[in-house]
Protein backbone atom coordinates (compact mmCIF):
# COMPACT_ATOMS: atom_id res chain seq x y z
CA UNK A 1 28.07 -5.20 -22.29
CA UNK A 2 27.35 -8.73 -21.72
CA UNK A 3 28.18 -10.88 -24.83
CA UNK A 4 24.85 -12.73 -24.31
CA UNK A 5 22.88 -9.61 -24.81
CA UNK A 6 24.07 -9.15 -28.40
CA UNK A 7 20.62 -10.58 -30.09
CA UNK A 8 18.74 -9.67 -26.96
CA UNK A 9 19.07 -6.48 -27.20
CA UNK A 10 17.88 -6.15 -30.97
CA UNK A 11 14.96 -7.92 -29.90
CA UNK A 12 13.91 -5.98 -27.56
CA UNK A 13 14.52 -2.77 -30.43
CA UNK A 14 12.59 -4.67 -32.69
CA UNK A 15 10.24 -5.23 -30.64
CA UNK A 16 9.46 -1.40 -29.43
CA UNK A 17 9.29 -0.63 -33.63
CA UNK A 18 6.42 -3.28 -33.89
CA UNK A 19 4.32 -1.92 -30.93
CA UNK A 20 5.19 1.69 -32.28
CA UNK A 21 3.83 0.46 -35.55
CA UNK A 22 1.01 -1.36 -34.35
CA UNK A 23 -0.17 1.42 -31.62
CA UNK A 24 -0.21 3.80 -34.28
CA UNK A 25 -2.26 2.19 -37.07
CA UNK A 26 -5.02 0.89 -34.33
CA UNK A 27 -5.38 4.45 -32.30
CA UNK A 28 -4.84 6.47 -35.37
CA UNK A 29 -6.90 9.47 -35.57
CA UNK A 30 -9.54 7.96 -37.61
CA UNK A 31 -9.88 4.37 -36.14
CA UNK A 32 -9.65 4.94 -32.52
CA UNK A 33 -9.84 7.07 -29.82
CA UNK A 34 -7.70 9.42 -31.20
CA UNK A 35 -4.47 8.98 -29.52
CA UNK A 36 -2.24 7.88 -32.29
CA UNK A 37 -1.46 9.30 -35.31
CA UNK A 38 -2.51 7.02 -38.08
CA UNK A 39 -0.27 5.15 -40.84
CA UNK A 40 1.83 8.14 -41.99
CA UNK A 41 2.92 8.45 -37.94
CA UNK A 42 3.24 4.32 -38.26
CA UNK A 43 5.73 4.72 -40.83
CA UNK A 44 7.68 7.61 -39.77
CA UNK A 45 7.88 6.03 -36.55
CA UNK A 46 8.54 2.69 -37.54
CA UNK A 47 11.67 4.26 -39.53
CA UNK A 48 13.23 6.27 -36.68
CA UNK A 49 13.33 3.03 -34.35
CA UNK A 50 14.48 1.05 -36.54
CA UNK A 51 17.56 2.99 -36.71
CA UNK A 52 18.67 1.77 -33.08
CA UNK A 53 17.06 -2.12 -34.31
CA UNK A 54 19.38 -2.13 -37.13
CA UNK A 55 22.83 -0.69 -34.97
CA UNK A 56 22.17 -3.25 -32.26
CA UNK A 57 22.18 -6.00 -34.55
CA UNK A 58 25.51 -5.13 -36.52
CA UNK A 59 27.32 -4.33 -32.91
CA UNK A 60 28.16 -8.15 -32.43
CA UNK A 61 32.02 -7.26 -32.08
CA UNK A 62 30.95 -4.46 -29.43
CA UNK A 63 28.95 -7.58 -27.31
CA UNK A 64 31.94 -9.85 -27.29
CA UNK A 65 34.25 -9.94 -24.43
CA UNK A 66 37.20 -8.04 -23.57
CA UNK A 67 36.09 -5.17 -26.42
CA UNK A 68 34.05 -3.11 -24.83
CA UNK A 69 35.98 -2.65 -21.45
């Protein structure tokens, strides 16, 4: 792992939970075409990414160099 991926990486997580979020509330069953699943799905989903989101960001030490050889 490069060390200047370390907040790259989170980012990028973070930015997969926002356009999980944001897909779900604006095709949710109700308001769309039917191919999302609506706010409860926005919030479960929104939870289980973040999971990754919130491990990239306290890896620093696992980014640096000579650590994760």
């Amino acid at each position: 792992m490069k060390p200047w991926m370390w907040p790259w990486a989170g980012l990028y997580s973070a930015q997969i939970v926002i356009a999980m979020v944001i897909f779900n509330i604006i095709a949710g069953p109700e308001l769309g075409d039917g191919r999302g699943g609506g706010p409860i799905a926005a919030i479960g989903t929104g939870l289980f990414f973040s999971i990754p989101t919130v491990l990239l960001f306290r890896a620093r030490i696992l980014f640096q160099k000579g650590v994760a050889k």
